[in-house]
PDB file of N, CA and C in Angstrom:
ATOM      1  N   UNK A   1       0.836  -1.159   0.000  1.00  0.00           N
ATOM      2  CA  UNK A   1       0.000   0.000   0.000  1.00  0.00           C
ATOM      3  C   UNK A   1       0.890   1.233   0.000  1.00  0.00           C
ATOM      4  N   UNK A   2       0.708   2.404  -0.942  1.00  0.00           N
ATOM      5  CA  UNK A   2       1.292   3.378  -1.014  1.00  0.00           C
ATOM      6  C   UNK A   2       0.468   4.558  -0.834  1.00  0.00           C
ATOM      7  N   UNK A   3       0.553   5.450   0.064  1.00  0.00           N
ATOM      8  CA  UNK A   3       0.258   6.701   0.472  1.00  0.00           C
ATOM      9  C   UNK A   3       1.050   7.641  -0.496  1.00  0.00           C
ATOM     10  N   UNK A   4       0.577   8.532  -1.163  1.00  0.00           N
ATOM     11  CA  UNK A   4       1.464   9.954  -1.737  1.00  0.00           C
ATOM     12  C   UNK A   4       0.962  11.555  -1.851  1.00  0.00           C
ATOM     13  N   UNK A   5       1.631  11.915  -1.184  1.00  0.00           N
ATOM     14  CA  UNK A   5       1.153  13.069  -0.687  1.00  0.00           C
ATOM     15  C   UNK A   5       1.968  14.292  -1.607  1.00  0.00           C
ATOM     16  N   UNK A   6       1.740  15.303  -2.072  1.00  0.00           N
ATOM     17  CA  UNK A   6       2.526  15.893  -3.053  1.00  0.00           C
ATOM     18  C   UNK A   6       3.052  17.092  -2.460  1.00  0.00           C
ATOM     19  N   UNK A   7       2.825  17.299  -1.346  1.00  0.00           N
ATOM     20  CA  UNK A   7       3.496  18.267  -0.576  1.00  0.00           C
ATOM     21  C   UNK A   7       2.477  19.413   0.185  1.00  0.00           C
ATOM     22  N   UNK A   8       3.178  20.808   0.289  1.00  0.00           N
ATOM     23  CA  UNK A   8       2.575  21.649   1.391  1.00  0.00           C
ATOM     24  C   UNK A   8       1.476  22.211   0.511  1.00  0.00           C
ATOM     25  N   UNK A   9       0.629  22.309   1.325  1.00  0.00           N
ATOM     26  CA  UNK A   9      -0.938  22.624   0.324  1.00  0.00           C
ATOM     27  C   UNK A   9      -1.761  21.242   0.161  1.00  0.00           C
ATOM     28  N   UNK A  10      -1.112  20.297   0.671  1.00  0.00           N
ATOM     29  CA  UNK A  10      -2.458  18.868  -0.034  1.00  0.00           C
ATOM     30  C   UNK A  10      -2.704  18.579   1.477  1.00  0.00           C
ATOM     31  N   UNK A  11      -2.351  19.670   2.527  1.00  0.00           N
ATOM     32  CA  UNK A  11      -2.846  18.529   3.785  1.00  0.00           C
ATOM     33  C   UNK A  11      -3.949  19.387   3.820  1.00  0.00           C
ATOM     34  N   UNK A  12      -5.284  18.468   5.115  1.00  0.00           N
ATOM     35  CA  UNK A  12      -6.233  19.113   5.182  1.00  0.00           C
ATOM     36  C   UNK A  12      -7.200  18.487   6.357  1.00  0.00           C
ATOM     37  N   UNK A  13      -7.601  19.247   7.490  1.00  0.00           N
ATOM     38  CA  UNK A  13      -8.316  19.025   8.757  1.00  0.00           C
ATOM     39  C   UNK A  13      -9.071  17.358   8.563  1.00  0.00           C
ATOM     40  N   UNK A  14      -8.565  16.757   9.149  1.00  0.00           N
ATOM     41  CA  UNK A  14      -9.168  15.235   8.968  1.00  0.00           C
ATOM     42  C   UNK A  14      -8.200  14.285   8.721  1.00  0.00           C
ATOM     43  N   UNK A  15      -6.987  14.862   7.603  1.00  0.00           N
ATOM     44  CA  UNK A  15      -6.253  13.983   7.258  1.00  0.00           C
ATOM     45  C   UNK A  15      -6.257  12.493   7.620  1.00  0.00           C
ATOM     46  N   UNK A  16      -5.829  11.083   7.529  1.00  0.00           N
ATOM     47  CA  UNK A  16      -5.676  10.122   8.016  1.00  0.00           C
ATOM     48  C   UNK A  16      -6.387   9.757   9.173  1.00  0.00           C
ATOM     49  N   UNK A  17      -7.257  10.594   9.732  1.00  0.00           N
ATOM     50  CA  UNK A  17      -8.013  10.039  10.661  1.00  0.00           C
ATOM     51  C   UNK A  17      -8.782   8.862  10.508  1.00  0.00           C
ATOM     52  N   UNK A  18      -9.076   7.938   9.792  1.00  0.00           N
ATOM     53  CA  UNK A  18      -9.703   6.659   9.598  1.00  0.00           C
ATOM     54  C   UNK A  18      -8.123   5.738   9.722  1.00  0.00           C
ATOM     55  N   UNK A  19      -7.292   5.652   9.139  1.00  0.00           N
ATOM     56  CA  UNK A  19      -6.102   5.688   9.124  1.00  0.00           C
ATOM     57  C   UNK A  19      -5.544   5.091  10.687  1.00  0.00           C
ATOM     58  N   UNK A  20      -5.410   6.694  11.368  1.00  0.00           N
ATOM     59  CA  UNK A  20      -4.812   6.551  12.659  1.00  0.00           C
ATOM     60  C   UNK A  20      -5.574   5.832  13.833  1.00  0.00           C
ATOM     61  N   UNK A  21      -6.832   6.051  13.290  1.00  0.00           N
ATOM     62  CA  UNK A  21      -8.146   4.964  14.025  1.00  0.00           C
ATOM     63  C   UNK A  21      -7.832   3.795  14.124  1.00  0.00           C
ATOM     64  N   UNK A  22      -7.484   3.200  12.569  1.00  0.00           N
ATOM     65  CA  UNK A  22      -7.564   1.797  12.791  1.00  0.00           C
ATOM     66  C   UNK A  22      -6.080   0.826  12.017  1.00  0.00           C
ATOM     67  N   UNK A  23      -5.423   1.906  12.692  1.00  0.00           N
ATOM     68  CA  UNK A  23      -3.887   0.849  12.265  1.00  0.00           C
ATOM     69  C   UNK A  23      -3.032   1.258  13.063  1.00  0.00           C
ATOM     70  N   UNK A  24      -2.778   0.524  13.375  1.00  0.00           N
ATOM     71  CA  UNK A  24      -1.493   0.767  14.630  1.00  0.00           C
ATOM     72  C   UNK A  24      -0.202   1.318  14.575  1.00  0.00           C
ATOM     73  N   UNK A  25       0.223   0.963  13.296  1.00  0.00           N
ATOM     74  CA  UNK A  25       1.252   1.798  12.692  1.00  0.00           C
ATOM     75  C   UNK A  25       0.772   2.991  12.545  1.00  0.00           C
ATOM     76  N   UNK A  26       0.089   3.782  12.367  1.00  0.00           N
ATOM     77  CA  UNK A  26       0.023   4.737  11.805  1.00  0.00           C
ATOM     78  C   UNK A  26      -0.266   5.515  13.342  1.00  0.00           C
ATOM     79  N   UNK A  27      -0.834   5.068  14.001  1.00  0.00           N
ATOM     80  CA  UNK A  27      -1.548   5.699  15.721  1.00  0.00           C
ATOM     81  C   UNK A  27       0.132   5.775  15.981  1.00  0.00           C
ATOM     82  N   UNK A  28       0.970   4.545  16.440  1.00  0.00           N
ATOM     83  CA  UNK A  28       2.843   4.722  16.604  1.00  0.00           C
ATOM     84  C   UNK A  28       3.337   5.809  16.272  1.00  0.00           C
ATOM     85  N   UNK A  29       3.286   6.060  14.571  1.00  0.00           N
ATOM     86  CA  UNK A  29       3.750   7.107  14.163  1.00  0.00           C
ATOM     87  C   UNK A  29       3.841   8.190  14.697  1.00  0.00           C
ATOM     88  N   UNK A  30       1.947   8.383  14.308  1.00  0.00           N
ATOM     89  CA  UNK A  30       1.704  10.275  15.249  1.00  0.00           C
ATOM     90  C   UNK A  30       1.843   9.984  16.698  1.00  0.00           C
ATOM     91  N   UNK A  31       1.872   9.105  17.019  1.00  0.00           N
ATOM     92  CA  UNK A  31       2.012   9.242  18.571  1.00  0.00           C
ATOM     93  C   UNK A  31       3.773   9.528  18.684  1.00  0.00           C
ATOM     94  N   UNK A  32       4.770   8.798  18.362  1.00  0.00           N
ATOM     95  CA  UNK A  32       6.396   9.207  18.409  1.00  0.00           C
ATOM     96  C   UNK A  32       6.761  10.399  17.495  1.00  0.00           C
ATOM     97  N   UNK A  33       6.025  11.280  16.910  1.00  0.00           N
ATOM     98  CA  UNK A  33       6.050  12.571  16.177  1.00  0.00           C
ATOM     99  C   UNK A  33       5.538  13.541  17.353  1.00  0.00           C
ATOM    100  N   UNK A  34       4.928  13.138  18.219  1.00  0.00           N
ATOM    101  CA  UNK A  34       3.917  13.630  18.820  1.00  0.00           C
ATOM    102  C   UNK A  34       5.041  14.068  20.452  1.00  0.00           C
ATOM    103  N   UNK A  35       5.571  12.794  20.950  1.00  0.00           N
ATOM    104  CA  UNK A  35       6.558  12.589  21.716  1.00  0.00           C
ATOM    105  C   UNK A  35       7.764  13.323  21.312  1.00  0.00           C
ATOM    106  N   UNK A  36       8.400  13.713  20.282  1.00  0.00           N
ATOM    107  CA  UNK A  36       9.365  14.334  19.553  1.00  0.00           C
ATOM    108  C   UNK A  36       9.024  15.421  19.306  1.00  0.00           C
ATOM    109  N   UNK A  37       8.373  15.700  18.956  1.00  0.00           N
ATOM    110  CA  UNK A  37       8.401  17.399  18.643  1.00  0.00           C
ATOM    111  C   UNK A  37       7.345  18.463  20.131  1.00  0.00           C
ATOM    112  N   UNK A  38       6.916  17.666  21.110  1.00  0.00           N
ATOM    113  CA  UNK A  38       6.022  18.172  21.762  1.00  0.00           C
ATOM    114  C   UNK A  38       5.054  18.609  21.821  1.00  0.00           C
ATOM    115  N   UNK A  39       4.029  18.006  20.849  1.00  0.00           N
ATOM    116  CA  UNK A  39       3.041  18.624  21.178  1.00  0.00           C
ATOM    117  C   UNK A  39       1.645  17.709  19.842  1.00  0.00           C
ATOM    118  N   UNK A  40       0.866  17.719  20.231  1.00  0.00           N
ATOM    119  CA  UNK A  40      -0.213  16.395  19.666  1.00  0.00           C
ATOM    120  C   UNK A  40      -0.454  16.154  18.433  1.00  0.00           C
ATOM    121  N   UNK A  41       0.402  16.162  17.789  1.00  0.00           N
ATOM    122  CA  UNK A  41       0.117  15.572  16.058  1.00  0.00           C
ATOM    123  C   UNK A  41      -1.022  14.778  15.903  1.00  0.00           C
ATOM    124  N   UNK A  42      -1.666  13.966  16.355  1.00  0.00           N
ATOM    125  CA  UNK A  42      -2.612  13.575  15.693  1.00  0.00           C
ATOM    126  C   UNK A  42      -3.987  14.798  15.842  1.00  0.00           C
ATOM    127  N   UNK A  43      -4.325  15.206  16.977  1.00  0.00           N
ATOM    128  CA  UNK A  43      -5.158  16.299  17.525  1.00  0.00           C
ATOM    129  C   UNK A  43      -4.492  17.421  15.995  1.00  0.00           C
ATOM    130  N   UNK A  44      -3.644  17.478  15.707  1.00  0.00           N
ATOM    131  CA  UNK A  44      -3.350  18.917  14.855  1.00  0.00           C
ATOM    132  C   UNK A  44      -3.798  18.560  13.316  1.00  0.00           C
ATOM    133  N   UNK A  45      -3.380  17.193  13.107  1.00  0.00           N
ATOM    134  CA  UNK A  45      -4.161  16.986  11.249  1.00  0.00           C
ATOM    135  C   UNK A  45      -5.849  16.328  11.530  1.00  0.00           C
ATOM    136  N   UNK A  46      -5.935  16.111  12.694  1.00  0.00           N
ATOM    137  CA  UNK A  46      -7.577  15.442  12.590  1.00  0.00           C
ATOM    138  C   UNK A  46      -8.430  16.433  13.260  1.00  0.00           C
ATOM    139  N   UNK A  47      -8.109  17.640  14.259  1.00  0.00           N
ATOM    140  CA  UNK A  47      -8.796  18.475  14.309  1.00  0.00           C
ATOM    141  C   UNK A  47      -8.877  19.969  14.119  1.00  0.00           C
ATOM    142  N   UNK A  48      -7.530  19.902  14.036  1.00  0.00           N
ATOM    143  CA  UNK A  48      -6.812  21.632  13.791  1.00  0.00           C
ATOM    144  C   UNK A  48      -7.594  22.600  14.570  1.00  0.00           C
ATOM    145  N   UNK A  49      -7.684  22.489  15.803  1.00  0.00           N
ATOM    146  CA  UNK A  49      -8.607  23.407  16.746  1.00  0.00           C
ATOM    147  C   UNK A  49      -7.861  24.866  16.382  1.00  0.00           C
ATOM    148  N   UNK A  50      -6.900  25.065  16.597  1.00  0.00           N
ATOM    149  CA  UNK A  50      -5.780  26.476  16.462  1.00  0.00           C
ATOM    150  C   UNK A  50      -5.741  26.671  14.965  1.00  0.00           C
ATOM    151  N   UNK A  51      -5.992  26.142  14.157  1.00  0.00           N
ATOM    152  CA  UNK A  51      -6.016  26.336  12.773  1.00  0.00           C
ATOM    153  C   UNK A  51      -4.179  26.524  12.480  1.00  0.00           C
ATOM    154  N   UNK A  52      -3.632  25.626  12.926  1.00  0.00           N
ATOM    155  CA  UNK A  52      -2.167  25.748  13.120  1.00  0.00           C
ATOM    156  C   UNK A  52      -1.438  24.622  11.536  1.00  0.00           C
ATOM    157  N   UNK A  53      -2.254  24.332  11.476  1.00  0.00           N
ATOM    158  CA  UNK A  53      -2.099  23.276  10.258  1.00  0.00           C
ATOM    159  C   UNK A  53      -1.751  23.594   8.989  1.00  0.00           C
ATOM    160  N   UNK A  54      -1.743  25.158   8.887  1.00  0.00           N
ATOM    161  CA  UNK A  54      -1.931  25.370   7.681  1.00  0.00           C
ATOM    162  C   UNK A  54      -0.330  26.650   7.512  1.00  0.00           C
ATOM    163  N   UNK A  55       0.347  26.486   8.560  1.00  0.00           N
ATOM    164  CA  UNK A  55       0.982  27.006   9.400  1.00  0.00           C
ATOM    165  C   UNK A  55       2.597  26.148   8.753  1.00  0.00           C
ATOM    166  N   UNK A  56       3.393  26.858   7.951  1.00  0.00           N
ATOM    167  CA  UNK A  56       4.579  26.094   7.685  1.00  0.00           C
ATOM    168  C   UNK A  56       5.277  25.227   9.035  1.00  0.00           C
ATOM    169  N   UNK A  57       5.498  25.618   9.782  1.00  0.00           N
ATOM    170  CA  UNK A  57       5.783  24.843  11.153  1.00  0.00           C
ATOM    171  C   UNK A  57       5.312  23.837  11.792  1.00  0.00           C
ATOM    172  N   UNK A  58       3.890  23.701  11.353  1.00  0.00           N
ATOM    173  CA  UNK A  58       3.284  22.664  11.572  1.00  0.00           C
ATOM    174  C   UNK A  58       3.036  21.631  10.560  1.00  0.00           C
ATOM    175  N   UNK A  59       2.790  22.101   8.967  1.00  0.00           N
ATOM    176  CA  UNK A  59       2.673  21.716   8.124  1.00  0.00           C
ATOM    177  C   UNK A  59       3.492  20.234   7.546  1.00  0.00           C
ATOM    178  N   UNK A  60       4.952  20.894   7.633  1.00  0.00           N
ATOM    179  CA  UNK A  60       5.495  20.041   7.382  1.00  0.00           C
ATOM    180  C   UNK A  60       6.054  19.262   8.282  1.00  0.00           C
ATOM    181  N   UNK A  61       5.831  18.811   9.582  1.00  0.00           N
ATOM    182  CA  UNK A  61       6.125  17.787  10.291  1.00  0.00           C
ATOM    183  C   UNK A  61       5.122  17.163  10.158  1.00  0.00           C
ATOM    184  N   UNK A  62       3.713  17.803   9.686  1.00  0.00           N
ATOM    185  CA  UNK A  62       2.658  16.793   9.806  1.00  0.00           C
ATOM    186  C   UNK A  62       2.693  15.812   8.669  1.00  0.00           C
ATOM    187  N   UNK A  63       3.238  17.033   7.355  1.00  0.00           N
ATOM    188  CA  UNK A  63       3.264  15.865   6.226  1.00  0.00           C
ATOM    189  C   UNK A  63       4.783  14.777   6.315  1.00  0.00           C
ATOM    190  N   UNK A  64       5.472  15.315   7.068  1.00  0.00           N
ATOM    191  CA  UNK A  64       6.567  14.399   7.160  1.00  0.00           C
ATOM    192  C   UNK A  64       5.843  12.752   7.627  1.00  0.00           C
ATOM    193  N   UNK A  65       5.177  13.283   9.092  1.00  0.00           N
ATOM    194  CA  UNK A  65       4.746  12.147   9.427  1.00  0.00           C
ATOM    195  C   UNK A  65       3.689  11.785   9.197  1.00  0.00           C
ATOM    196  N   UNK A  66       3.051  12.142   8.106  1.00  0.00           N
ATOM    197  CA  UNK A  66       1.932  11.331   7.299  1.00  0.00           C
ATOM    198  C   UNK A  66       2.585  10.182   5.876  1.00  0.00           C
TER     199      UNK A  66
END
């Protein structure tokens, strides 16, 4: 299975949330992205409460770890 993401501009509030629901790898991931950079990667592409997502700083660690 291949995921491809084409870069900054294709992410978007929801992202992988079915995803991080139901695969464990993928929950690992944002969870040790989450542990590493400080602060809740999965909460930031599945709900973007701060609207921080759209935010180069956030952006691309999220697409890193998507």
């Amino acid at each position: 299975m291949v995921f491809f993401f084409p870069g900054q501009g294709s992410q978007s509030k929801g992202m992988l949330a079915e995803l991080i629901a139901d695969e464990a790898v993928f929950a690992d991931t944002f969870a040790l992205a989450s542990d590493t950079l400080g602060y809740d990667m999965k909460a930031l592409v599945i709900d973007d409460i701060d609207g921080k997502l759209d935010q180069t700083e956030f952006t691309q660690p999220a697409l890193l770890t998507a």
